[in-house]
PDB file of N, CA and C in Angstrom:
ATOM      1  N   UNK A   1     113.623  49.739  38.043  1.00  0.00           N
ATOM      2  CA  UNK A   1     113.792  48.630  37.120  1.00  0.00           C
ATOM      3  C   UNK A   1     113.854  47.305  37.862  1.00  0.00           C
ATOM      4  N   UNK A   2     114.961  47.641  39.397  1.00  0.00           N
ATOM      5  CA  UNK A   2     114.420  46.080  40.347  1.00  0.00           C
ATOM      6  C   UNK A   2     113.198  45.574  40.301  1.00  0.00           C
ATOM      7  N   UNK A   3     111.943  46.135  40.501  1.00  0.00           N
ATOM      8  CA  UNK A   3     110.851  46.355  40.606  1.00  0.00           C
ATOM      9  C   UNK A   3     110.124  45.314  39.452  1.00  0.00           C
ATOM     10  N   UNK A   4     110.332  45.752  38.442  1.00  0.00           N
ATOM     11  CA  UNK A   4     109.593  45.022  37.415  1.00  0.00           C
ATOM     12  C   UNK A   4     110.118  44.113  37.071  1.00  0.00           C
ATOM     13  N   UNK A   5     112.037  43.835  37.600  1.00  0.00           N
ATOM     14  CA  UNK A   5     112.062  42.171  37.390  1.00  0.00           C
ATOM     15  C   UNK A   5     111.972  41.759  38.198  1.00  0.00           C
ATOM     16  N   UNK A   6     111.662  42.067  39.651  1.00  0.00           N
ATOM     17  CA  UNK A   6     111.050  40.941  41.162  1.00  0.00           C
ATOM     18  C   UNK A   6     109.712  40.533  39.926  1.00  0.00           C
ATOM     19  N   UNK A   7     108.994  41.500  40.247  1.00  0.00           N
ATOM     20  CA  UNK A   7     107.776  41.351  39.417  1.00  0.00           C
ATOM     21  C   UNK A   7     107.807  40.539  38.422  1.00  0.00           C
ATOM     22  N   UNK A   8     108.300  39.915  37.283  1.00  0.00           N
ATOM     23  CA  UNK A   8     108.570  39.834  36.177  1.00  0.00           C
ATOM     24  C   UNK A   8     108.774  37.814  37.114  1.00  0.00           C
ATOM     25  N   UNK A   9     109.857  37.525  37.500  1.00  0.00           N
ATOM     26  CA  UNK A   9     110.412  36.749  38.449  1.00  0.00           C
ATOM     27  C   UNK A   9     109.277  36.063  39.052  1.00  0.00           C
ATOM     28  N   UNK A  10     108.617  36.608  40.037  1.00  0.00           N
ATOM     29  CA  UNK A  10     107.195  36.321  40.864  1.00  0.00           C
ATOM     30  C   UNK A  10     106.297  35.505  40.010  1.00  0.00           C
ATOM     31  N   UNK A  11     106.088  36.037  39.409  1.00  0.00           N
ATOM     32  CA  UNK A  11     104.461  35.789  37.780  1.00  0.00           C
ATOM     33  C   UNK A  11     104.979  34.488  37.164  1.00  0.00           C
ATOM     34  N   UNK A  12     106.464  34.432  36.966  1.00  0.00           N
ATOM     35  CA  UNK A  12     107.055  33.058  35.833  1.00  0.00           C
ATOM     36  C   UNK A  12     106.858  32.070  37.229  1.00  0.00           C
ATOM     37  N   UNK A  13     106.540  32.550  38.617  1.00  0.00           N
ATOM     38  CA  UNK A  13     107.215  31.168  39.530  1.00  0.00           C
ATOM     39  C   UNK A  13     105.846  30.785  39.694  1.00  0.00           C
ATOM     40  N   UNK A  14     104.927  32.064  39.757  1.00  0.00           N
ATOM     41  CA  UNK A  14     103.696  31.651  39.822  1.00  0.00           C
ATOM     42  C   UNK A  14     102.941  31.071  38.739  1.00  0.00           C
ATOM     43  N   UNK A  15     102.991  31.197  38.038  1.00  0.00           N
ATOM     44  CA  UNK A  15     102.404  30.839  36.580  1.00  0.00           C
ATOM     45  C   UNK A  15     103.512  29.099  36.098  1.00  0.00           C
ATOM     46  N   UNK A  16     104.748  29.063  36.930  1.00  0.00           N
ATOM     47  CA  UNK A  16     104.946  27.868  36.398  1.00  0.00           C
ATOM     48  C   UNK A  16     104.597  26.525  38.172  1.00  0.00           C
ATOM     49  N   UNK A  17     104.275  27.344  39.025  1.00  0.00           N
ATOM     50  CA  UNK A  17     103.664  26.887  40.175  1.00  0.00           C
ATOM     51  C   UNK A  17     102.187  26.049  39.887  1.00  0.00           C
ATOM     52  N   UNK A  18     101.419  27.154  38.897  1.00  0.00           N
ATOM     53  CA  UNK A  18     100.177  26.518  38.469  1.00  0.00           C
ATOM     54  C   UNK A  18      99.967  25.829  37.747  1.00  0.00           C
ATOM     55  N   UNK A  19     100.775  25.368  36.242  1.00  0.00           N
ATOM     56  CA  UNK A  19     101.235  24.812  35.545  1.00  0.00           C
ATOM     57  C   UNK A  19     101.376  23.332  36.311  1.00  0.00           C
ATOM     58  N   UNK A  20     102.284  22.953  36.952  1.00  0.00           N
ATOM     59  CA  UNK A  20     102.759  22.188  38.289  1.00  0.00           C
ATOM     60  C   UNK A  20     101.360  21.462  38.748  1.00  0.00           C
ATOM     61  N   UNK A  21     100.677  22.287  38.936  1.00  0.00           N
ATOM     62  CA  UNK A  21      99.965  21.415  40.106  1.00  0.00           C
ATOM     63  C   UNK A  21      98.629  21.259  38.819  1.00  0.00           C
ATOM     64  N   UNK A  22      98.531  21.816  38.264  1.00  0.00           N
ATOM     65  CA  UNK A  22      96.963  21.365  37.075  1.00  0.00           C
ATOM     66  C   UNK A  22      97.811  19.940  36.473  1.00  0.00           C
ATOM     67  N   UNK A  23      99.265  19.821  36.153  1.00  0.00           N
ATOM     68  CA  UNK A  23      99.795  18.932  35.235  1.00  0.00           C
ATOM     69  C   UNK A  23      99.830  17.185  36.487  1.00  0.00           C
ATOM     70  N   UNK A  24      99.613  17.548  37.798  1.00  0.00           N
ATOM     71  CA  UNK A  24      99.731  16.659  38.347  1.00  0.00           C
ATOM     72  C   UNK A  24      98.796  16.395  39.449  1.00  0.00           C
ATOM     73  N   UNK A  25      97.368  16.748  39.090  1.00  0.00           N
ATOM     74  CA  UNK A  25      96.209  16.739  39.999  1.00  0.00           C
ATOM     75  C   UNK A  25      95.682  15.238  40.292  1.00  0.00           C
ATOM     76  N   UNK A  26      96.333  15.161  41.754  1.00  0.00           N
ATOM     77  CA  UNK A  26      95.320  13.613  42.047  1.00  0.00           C
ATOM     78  C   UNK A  26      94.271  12.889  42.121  1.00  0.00           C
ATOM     79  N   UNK A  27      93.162  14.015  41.366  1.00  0.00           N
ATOM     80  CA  UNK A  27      91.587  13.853  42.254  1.00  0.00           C
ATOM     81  C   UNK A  27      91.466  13.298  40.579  1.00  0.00           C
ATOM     82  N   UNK A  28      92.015  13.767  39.288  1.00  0.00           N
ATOM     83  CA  UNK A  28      92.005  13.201  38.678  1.00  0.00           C
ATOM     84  C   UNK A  28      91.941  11.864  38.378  1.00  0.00           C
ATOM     85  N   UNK A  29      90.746  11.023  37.679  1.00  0.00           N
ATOM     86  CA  UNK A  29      90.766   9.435  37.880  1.00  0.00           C
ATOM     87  C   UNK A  29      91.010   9.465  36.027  1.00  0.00           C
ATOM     88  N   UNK A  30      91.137   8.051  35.656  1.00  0.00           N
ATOM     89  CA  UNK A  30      92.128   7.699  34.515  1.00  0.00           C
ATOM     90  C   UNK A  30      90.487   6.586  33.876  1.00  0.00           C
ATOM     91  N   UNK A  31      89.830   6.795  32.700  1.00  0.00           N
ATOM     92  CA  UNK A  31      88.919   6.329  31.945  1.00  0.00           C
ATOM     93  C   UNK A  31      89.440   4.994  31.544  1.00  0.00           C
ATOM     94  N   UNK A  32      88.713   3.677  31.859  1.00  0.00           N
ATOM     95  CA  UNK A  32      89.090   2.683  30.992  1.00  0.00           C
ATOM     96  C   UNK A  32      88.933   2.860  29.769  1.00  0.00           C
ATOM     97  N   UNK A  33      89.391   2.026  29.118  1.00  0.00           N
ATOM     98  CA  UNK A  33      88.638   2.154  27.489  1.00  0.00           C
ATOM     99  C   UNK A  33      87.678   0.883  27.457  1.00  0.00           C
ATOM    100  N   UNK A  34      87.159   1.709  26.325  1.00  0.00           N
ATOM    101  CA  UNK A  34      85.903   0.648  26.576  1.00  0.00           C
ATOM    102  C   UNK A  34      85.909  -0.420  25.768  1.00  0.00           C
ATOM    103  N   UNK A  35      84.960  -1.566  26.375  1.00  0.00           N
ATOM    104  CA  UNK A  35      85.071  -3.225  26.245  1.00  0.00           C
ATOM    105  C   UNK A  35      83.693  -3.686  25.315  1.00  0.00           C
ATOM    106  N   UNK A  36      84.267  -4.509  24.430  1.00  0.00           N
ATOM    107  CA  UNK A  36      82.959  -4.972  23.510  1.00  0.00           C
ATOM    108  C   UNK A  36      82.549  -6.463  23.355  1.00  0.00           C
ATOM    109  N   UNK A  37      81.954  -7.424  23.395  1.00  0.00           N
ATOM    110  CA  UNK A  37      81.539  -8.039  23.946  1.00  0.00           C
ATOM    111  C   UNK A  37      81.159  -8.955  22.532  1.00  0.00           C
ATOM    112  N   UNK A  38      82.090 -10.068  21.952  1.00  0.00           N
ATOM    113  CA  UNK A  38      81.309 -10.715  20.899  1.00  0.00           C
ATOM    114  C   UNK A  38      80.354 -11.551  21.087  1.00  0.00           C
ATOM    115  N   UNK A  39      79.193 -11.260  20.071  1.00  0.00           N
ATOM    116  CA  UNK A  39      77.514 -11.728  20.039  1.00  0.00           C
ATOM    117  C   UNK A  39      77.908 -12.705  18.715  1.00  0.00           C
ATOM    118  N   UNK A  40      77.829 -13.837  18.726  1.00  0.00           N
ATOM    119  CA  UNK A  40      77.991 -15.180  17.940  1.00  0.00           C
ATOM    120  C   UNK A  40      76.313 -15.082  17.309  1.00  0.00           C
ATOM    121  N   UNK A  41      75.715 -14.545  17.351  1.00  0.00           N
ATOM    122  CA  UNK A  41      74.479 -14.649  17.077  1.00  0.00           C
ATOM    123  C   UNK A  41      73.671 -13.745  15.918  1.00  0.00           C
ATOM    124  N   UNK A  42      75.098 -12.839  15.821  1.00  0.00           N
ATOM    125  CA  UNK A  42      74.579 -11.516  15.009  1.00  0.00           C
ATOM    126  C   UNK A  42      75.659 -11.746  14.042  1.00  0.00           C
ATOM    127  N   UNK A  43      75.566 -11.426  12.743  1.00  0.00           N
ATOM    128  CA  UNK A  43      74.249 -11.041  12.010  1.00  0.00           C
ATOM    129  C   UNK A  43      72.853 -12.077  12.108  1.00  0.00           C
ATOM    130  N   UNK A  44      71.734 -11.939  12.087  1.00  0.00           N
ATOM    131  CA  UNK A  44      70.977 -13.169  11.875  1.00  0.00           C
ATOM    132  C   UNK A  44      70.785 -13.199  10.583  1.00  0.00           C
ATOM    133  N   UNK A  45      70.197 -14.259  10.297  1.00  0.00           N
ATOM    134  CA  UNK A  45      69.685 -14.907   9.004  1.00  0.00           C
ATOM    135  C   UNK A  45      68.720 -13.904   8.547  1.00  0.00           C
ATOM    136  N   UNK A  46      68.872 -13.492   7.463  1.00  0.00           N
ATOM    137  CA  UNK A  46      67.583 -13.028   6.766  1.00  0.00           C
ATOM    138  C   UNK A  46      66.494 -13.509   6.189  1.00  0.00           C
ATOM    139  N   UNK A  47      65.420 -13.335   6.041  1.00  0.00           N
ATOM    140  CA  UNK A  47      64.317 -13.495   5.513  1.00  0.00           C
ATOM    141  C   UNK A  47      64.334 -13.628   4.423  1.00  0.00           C
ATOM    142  N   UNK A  48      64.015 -14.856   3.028  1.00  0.00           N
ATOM    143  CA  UNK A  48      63.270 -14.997   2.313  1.00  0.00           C
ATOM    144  C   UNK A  48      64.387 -14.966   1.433  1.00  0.00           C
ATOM    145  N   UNK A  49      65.471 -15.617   1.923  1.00  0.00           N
ATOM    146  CA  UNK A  49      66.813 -15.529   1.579  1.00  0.00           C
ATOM    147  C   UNK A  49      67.561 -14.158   0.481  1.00  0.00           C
ATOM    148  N   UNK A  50      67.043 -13.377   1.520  1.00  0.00           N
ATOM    149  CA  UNK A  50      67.849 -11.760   1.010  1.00  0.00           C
ATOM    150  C   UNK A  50      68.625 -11.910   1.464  1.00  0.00           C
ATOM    151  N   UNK A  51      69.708 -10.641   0.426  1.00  0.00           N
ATOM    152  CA  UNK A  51      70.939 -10.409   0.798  1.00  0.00           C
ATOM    153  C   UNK A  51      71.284  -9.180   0.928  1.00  0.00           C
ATOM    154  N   UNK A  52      72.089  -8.629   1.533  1.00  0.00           N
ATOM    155  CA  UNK A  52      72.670  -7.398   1.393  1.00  0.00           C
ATOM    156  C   UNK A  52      73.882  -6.899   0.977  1.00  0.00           C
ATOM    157  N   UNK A  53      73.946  -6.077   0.264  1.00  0.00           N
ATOM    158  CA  UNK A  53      75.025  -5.546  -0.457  1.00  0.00           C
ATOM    159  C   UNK A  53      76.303  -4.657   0.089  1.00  0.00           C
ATOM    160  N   UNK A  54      76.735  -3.777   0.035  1.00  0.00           N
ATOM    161  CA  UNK A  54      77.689  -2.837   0.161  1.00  0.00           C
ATOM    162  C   UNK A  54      76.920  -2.245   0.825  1.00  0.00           C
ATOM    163  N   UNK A  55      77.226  -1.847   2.116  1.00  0.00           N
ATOM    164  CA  UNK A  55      76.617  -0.724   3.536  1.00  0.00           C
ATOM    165  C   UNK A  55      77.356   0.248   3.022  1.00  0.00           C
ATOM    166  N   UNK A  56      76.197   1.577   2.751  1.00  0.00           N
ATOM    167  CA  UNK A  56      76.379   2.880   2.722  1.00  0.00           C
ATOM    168  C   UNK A  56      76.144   3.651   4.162  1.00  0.00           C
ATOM    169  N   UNK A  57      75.225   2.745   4.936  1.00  0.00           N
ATOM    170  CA  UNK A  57      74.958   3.677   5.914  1.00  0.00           C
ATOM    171  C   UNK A  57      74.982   2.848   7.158  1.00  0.00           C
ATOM    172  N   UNK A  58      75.261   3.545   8.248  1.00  0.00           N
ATOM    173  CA  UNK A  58      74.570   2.167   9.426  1.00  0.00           C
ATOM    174  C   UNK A  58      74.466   3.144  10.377  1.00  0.00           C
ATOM    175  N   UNK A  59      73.506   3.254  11.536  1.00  0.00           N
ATOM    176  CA  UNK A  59      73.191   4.071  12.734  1.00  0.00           C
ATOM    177  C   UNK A  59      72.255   2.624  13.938  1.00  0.00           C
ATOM    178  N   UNK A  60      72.637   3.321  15.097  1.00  0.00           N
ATOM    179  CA  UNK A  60      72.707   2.468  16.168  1.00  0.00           C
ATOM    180  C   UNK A  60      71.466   3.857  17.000  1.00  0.00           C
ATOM    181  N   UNK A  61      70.016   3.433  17.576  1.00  0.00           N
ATOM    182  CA  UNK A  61      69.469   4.303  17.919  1.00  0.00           C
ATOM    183  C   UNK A  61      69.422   3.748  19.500  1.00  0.00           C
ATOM    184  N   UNK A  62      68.902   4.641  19.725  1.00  0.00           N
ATOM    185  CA  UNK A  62      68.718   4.777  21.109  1.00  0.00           C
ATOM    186  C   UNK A  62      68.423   3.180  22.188  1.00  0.00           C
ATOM    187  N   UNK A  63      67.811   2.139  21.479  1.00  0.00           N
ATOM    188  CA  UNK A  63      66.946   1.159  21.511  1.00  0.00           C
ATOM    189  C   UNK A  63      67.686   0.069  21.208  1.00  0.00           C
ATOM    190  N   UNK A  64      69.647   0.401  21.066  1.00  0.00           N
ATOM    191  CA  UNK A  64      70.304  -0.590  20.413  1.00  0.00           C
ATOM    192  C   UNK A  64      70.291  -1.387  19.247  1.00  0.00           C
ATOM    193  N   UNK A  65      69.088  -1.084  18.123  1.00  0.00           N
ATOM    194  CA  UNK A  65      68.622  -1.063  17.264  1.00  0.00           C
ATOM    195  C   UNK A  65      69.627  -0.527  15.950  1.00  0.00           C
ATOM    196  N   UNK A  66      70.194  -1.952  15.620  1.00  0.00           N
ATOM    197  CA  UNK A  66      71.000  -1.070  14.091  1.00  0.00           C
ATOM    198  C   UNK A  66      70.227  -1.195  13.190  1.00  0.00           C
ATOM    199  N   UNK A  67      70.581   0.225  12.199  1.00  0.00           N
ATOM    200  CA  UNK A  67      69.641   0.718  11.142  1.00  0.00           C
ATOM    201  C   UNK A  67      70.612   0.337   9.942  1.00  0.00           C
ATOM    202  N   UNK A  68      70.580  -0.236   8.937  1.00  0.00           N
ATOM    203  CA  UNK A  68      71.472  -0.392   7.497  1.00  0.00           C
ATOM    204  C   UNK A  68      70.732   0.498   6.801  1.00  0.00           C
TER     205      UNK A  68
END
């Protein structure tokens, strides 16, 4: 019965050993958040004096290109 609580003992020191070192890894680097940049220029003027209504949709493609 010693046996299986050395055992028992060992596994919690090891298992909270690993715990330990994943929770405090230095190689780990820390993400800024990211920065947005106001454009005074956008929206532009529309054409032929249209307007637009209530946005149902909007997508941004590859090309920086927003889609309404």
């Amino acid at each position: 019965m010693k046996a299986k609580s050395r055992i028992g003992t060992i596994l919690a020191l090891l298992a909270g050993a690993v715990l330990t070192i994943s929770c405090t890894n230095d190689g780990a680097q820390e993400q800024a958040a990211p920065s947005y940049l106001f454009d005074p220029t956008w929206p532009k003027e529309l054409p032929n004096n249209w307007k637009i209504g209530g946005i149902t949709g909007l997508a941004v493609d590859s090309n920086d290109n927003v889609w309404v």
